[in-house]
C-alpha atoms as a PDB file:
ATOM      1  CA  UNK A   1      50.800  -1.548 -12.442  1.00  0.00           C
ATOM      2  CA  UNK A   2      54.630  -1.037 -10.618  1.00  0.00           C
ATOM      3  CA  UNK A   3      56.886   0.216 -12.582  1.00  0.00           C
ATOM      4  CA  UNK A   4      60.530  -1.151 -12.620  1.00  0.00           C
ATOM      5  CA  UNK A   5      61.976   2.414 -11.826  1.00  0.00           C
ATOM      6  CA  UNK A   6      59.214   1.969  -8.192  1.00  0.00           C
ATOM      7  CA  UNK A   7      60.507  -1.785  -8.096  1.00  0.00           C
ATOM      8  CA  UNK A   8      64.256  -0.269  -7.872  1.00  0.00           C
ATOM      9  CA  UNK A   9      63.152   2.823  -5.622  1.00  0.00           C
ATOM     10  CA  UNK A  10      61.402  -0.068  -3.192  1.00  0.00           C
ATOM     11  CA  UNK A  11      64.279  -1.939  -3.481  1.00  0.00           C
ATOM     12  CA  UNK A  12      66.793   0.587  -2.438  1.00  0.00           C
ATOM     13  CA  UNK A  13      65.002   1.057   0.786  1.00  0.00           C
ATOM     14  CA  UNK A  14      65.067  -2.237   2.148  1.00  0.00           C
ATOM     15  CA  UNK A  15      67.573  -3.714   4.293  1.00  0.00           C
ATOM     16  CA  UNK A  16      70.678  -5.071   2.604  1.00  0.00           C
ATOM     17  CA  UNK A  17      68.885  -8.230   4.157  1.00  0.00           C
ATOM     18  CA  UNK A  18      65.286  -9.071   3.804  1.00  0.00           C
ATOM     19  CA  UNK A  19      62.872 -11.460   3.282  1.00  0.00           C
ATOM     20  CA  UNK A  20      60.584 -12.536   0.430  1.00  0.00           C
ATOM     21  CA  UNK A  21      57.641 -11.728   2.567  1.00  0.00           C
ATOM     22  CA  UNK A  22      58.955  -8.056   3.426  1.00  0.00           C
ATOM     23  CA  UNK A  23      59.281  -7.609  -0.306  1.00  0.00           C
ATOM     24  CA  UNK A  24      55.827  -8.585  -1.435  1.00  0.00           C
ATOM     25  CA  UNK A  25      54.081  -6.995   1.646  1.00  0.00           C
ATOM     26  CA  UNK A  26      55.757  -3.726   0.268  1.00  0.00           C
ATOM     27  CA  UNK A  27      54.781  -4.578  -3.121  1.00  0.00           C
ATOM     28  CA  UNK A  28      51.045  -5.149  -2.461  1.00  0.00           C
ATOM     29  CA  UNK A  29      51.018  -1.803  -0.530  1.00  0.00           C
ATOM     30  CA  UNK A  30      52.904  -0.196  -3.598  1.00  0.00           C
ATOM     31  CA  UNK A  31      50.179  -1.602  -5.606  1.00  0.00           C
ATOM     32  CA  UNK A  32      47.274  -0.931  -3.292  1.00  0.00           C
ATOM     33  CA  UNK A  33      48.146   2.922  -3.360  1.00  0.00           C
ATOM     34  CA  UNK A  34      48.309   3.087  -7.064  1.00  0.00           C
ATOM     35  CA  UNK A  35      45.062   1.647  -7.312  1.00  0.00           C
ATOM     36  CA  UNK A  36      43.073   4.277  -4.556  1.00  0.00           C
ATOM     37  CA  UNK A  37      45.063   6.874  -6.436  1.00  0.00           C
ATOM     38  CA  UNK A  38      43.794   5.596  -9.646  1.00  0.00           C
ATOM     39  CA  UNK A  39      40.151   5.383  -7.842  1.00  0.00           C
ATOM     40  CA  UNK A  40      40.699   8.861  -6.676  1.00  0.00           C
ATOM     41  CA  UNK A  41      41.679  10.679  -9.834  1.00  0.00           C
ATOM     42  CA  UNK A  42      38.556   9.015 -11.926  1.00  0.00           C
ATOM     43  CA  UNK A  43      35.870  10.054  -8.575  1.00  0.00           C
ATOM     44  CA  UNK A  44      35.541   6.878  -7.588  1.00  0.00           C
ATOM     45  CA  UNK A  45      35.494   7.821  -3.856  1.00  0.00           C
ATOM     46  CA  UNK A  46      32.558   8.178  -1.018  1.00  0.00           C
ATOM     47  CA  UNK A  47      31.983  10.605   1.233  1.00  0.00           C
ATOM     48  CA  UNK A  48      32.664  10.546   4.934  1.00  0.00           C
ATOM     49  CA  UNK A  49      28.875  10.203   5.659  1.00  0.00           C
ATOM     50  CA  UNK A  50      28.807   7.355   3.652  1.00  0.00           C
ATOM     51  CA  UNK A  51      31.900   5.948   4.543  1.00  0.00           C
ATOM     52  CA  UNK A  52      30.541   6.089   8.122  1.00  0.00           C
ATOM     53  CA  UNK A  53      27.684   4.480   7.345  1.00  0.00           C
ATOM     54  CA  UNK A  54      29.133   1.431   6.001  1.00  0.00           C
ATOM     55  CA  UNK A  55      31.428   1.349   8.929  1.00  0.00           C
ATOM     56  CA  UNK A  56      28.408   0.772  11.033  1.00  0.00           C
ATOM     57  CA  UNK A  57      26.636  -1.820   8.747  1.00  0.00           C
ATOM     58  CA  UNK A  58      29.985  -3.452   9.559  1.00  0.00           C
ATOM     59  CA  UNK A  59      29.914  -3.519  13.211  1.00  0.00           C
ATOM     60  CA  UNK A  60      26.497  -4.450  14.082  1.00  0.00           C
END
């Protein structure tokens, strides 16, 4: 969940001009990091071995 204090800071570094799209394209990356970091924190994560394994099951 974004906090209004990360709304402002995201916000404040935009262009005095942008779009709706910039600003929820920044928001969904906002939210998309607090999630992995989330993720992260309860070791919810795979290895590199694995990771490279599904990478492969990918691009057969």
């Amino acid at each position: 969940m974004i906090t209004k204090k990360q709304l402002a800071v995201t916000l404040d570094k935009l262009p005095e001009q942008f779009s709706i799209e910039d600003l929820i394209d920044r928001l969904i990356l906002l939210d998309k990091i607090e999630r992995a970091e989330r993720e992260s924190e309860v070791g919810n994560t795979i290895t590199e071995t694995e990771l490279d394994q599904e990478l492969e099951k990918w691009f057969k």
